[in-house]
Protein backbone atom coordinates (compact mmCIF):
# COMPACT_ATOMS: atom_id res chain seq x y z
CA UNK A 1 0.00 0.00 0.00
CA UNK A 2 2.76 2.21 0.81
CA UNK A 3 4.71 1.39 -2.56
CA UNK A 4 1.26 2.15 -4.24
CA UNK A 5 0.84 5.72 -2.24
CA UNK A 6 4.34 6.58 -3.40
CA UNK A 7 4.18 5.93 -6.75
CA UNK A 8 0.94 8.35 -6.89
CA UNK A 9 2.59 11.31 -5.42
CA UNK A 10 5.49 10.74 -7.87
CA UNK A 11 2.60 10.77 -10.79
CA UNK A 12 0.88 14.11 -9.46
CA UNK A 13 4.47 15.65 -9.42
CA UNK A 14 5.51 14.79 -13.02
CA UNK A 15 2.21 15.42 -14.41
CA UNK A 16 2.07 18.26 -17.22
CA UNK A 17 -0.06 21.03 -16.61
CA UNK A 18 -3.20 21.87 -18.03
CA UNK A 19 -3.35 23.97 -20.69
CA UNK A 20 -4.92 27.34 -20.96
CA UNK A 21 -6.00 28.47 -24.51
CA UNK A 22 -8.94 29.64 -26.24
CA UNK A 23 -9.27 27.23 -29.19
CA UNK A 24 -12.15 26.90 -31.59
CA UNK A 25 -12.94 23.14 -33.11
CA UNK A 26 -15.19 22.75 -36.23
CA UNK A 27 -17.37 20.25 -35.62
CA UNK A 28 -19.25 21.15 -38.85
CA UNK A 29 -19.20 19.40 -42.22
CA UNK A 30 -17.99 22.87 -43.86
CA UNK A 31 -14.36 24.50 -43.94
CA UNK A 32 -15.02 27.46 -41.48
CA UNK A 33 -12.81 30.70 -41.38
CA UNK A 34 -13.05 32.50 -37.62
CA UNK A 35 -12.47 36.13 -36.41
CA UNK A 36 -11.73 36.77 -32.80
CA UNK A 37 -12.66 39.67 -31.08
CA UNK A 38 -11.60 40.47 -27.36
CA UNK A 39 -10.31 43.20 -25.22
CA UNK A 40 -6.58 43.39 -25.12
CA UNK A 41 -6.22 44.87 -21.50
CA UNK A 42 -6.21 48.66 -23.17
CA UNK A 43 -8.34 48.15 -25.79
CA UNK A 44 -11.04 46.33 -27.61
CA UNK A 45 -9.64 44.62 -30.71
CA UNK A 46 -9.88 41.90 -33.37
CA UNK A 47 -8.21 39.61 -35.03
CA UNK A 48 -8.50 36.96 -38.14
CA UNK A 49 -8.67 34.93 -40.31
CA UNK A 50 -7.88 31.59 -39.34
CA UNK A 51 -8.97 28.55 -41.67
CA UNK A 52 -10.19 25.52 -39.47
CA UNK A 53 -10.95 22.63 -41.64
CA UNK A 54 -13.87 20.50 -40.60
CA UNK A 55 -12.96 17.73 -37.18
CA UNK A 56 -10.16 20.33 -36.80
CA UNK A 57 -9.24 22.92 -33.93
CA UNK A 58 -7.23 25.91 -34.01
CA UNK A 59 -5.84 27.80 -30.94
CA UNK A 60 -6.69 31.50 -31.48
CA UNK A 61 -5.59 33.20 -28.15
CA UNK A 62 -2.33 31.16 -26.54
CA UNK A 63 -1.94 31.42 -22.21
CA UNK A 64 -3.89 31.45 -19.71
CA UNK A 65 -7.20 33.63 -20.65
CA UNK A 66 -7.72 37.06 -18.71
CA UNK A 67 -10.94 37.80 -19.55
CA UNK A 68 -14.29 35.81 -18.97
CA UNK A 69 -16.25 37.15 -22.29
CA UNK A 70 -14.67 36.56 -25.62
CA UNK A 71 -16.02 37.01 -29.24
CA UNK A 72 -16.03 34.71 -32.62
CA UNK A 73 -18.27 35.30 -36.18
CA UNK A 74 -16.81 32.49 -38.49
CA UNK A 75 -18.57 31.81 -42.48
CA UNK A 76 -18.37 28.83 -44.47
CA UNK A 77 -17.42 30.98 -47.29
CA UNK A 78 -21.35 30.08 -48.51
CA UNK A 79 -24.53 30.71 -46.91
CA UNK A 80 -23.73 29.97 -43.92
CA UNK A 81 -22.18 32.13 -40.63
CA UNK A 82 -21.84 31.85 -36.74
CA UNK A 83 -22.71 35.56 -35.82
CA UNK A 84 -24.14 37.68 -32.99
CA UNK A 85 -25.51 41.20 -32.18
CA UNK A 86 -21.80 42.18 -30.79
CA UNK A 87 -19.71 44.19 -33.67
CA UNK A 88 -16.45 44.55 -34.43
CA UNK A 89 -14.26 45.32 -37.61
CA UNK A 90 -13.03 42.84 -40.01
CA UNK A 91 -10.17 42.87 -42.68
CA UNK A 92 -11.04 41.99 -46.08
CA UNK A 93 -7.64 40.26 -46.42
CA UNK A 94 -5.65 36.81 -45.59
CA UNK A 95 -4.79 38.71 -41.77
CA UNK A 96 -5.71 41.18 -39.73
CA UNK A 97 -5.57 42.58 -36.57
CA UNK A 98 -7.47 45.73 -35.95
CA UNK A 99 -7.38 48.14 -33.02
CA UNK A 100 -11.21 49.47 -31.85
CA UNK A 101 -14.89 48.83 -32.90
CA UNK A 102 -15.83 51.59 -34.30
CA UNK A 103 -15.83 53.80 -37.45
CA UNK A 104 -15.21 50.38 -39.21
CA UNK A 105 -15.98 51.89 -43.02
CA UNK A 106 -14.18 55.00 -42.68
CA UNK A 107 -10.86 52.61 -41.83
CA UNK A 108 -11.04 50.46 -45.10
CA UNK A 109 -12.52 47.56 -42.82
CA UNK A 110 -15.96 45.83 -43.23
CA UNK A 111 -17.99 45.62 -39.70
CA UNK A 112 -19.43 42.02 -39.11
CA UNK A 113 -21.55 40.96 -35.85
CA UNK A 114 -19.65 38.90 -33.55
CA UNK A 115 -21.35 36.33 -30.75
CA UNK A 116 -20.40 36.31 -26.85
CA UNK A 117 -18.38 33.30 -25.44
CA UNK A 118 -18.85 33.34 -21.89
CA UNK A 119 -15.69 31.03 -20.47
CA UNK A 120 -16.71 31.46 -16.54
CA UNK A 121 -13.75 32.91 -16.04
CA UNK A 122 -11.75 29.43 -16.94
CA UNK A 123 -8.02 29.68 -17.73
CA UNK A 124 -8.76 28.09 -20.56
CA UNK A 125 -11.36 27.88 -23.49
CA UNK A 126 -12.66 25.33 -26.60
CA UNK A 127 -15.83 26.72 -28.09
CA UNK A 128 -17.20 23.93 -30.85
CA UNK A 129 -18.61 25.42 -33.99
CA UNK A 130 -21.10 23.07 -35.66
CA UNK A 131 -24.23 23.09 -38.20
């Protein structure tokens, strides 16, 4: 019993730690390209595009999250979107990363409506995107 005891303590103490992302997985049957939107500890920004092929994930956000509401609006490319009343600007190109919510159009950047991920103030986050 003792031997057993041990050998458990020595497992807790060499066991990885968790990890704390926020990743999105597509569990849809459709190639899905995500925007992130969140507020950077200054300022509200967002960020895309990342391609996440269907039964894939992508991390979007890397560490330990500081925040307990998050934003996403992904497409299929097609006719259909994961969206929300919540807006934020988008980039028109491969990458982006803008800086503020508003005056979207008068930047050069399209404005899209994002939908609230509410983590519970987890350290870490996997939000599943499906049809």
């Amino acid at each position: 019993m003792r031997r057993f005891a041990v050998a458990l303590i020595l497992l807790a103490c060499t066991a990885a730690p968790a990890q704390a992302d926020f990743a999105v997985c597509n569990k849809s049957a459709h190639i899905a390209r995500l925007a992130f939107g969140h507020f950077n500890g200054t300022d509200w920004m967002s960020q895309g595009w990342w391609t996440v092929q269907p039964g894939k994930c992508e991390t979007l956000l890397s560490g330990a999250l500081k925040a307990r509401y998050y934003y996403l609006y992904a497409t299929d490319g097609g006719a259909g979107t994961w969206d929300g009343s919540k807006s934020f600007c988008v980039g028109t190109g491969a990458k982006f990363a803008i800086v503020g919510r508003a005056h979207c159009a008068a930047r050069g950047f399209d404005r899209k409506g994002f939908f609230e991920v509410d983590t519970g103030q987890k350290a870490g986050w996997v939000h599943n995107l499906s049809d």
